[in-house]
N, C-alpha and C. Protein backbone atom coordinates (compact mmCIF):
# COMPACT_ATOMS: atom_id res chain seq x y z
N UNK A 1 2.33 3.09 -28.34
CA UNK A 1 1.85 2.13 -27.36
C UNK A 1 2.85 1.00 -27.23
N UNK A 2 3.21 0.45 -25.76
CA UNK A 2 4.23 -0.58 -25.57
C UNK A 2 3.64 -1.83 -25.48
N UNK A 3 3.85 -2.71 -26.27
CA UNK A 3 3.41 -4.15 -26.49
C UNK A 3 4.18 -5.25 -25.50
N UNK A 4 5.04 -4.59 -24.38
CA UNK A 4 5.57 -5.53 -23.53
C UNK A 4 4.62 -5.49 -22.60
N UNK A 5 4.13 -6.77 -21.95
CA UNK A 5 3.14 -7.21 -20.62
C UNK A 5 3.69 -6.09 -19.42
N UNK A 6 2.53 -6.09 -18.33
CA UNK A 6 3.00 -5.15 -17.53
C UNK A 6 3.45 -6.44 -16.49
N UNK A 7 4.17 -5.81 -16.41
CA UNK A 7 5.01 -7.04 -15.17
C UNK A 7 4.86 -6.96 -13.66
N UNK A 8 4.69 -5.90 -13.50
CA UNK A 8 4.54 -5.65 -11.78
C UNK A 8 3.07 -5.01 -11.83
N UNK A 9 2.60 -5.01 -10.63
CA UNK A 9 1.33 -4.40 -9.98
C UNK A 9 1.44 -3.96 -8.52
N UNK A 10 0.84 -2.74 -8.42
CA UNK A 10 1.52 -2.08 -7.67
C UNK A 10 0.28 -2.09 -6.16
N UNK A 11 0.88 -2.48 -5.18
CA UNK A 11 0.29 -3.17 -4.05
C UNK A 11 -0.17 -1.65 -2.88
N UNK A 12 1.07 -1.02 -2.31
CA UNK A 12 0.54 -0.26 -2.02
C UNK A 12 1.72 0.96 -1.93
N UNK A 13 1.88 2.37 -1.38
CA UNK A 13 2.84 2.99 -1.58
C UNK A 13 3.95 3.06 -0.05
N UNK A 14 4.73 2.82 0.05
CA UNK A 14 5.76 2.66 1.21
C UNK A 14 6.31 4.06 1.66
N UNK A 15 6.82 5.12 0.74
CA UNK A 15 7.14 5.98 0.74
C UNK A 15 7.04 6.98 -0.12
N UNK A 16 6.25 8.17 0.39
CA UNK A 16 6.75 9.59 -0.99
C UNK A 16 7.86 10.70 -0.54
N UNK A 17 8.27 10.78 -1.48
CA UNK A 17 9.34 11.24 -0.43
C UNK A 17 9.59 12.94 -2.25
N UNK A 18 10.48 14.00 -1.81
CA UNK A 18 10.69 14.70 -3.01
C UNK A 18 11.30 14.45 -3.70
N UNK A 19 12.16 13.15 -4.37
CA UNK A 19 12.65 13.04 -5.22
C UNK A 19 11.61 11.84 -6.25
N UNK A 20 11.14 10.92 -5.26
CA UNK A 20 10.72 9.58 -5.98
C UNK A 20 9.41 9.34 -5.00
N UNK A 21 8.87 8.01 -5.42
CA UNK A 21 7.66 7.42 -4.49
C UNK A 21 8.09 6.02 -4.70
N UNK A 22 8.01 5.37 -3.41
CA UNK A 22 8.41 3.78 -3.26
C UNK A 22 7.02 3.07 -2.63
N UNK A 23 7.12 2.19 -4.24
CA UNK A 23 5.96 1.02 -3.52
C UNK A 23 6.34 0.16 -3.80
N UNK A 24 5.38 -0.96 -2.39
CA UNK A 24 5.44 -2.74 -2.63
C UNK A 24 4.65 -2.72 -3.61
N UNK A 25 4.78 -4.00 -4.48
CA UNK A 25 4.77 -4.45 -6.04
C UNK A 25 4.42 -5.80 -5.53
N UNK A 26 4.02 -6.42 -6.71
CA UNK A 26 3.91 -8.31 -7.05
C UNK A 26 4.50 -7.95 -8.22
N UNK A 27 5.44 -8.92 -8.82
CA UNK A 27 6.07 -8.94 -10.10
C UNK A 27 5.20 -10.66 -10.67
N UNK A 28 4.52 -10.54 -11.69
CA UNK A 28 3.03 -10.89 -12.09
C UNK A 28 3.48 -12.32 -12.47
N UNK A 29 4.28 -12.18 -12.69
CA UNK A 29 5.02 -14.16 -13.85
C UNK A 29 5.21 -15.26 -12.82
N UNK A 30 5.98 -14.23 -11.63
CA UNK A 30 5.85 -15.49 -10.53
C UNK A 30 5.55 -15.38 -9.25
N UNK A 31 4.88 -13.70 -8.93
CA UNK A 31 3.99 -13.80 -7.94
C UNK A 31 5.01 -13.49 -7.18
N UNK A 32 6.35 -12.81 -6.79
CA UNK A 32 7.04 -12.48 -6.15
C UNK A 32 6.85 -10.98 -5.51
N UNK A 33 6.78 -11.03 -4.31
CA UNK A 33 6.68 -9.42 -3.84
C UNK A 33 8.21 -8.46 -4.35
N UNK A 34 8.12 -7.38 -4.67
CA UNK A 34 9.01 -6.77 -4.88
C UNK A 34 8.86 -5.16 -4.60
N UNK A 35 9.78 -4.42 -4.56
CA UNK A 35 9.65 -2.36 -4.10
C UNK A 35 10.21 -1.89 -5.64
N UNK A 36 9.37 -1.28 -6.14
CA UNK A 36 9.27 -0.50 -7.01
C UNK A 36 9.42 1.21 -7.10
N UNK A 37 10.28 1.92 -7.31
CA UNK A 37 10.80 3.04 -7.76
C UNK A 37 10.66 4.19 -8.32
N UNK A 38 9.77 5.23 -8.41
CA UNK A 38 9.61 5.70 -9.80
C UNK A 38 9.76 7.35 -9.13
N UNK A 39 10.81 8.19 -10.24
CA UNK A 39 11.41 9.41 -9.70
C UNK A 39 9.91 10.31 -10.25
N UNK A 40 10.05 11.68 -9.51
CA UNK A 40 8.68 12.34 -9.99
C UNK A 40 9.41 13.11 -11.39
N UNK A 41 10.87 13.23 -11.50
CA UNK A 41 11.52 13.92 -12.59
C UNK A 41 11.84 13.05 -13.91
N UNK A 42 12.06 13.81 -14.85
CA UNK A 42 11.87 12.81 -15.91
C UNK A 42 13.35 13.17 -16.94
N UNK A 43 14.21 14.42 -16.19
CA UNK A 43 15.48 14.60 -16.58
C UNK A 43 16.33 13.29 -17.28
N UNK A 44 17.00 13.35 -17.93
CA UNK A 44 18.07 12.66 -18.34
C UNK A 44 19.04 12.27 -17.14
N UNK A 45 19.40 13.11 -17.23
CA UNK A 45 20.56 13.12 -15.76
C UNK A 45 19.93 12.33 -14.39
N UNK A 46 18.78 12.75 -13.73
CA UNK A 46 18.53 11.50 -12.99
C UNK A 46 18.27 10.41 -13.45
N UNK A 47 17.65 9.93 -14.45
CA UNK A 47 17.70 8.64 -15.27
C UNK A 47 18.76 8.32 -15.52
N UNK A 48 19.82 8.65 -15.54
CA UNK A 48 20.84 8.01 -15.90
C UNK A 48 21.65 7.70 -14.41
N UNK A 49 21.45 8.40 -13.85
CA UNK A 49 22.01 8.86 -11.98
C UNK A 49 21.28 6.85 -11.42
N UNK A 50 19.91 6.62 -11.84
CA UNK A 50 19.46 5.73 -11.43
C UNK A 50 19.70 4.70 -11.96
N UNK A 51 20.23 4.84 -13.26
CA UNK A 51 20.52 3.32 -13.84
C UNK A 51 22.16 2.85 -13.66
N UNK A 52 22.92 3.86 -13.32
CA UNK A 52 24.00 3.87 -12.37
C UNK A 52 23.80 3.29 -11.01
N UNK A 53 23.22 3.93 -10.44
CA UNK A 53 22.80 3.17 -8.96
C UNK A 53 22.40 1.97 -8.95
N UNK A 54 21.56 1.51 -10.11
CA UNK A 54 20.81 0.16 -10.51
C UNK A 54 22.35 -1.24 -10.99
N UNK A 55 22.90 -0.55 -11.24
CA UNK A 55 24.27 -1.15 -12.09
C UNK A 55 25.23 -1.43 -10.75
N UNK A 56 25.67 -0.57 -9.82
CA UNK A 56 26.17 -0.82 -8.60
C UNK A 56 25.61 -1.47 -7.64
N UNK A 57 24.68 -1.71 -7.63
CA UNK A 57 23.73 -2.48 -6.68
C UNK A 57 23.79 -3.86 -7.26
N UNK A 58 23.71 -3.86 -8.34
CA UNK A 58 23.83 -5.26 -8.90
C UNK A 58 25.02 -6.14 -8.50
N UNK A 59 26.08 -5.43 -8.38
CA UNK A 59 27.24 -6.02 -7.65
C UNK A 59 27.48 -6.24 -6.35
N UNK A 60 26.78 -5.95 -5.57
CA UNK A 60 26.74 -5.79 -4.43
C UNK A 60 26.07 -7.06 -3.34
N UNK A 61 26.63 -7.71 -2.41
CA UNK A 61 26.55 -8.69 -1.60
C UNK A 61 26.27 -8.38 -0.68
N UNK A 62 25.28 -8.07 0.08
CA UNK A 62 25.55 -8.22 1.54
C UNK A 62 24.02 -8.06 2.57
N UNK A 63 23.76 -9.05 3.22
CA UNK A 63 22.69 -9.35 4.57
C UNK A 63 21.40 -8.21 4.38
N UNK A 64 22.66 -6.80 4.57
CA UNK A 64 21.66 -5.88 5.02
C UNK A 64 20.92 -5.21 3.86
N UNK A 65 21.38 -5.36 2.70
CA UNK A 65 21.25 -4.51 1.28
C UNK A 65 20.12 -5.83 0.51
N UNK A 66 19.15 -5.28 -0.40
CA UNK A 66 17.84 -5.81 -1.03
C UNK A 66 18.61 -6.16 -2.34
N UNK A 67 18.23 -7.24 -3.14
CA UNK A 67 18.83 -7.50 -4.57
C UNK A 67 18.26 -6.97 -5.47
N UNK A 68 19.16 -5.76 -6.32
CA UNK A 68 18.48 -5.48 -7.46
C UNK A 68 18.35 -6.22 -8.66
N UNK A 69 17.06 -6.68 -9.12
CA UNK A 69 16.49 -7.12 -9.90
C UNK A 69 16.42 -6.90 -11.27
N UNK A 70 15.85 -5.29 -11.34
CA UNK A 70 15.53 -4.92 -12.46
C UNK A 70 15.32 -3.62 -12.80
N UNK A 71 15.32 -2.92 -14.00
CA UNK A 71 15.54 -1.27 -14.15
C UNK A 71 14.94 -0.97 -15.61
N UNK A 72 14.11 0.06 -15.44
CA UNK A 72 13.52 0.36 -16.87
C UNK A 72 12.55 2.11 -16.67
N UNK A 73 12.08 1.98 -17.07
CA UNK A 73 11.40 3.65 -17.06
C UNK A 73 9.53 3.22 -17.82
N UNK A 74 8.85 3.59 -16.96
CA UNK A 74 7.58 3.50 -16.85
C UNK A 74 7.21 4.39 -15.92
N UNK A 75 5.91 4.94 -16.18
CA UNK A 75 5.01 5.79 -15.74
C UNK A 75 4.07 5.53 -14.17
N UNK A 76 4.10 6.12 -13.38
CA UNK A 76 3.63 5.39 -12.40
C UNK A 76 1.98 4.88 -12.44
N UNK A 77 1.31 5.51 -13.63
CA UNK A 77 -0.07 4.79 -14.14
C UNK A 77 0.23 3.79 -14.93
N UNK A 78 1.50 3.28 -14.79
CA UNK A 78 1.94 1.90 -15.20
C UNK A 78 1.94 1.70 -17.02
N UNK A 79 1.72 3.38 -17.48
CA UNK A 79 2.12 3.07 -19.09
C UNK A 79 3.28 3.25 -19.39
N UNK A 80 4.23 2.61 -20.34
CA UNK A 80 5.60 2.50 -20.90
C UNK A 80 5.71 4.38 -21.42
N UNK A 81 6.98 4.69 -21.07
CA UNK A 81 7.14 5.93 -21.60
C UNK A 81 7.95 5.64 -22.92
């Protein structure tokens, strides 16, 4: 069992799509809306594919592109894997 707070709550779903499902979120500490992520696969290789993507995004500037925030692996019934 994971003893870290759940941080986000999940608002409603934006997209399912076959790789992942995207929903709007509240991230709980300060009430910020945020889109949340979660692949239906649980491979290594896409987990790692995503925390790559998560790592390049972080560098990234620009108008049209969303700021990545944050990256971790949780269950979409919101328990810590």
């Amino acid at each position: 069992m994971s003893s870290k707070p759940i941080r986000y709550s999940l608002v409603r779903r934006l997209h399912a799509g076959a790789c992942s499902n995207v929903y709007l979120a509240r991230q709980a500490d300060i009430q910020r809306e945020v889109v949340l992520k979660f692949l239906h696969c649980e491979e290594q290789r896409a987990m790692k594919r995503v925390r790559s993507e998560y790592l390049s995004l972080t560098q990234l500037r620009h108008p049209n592109n969303v700021q990545s925030i944050d990256v971790g692996y949780a269950r979409e019934d919101g328990k810590a894997k």
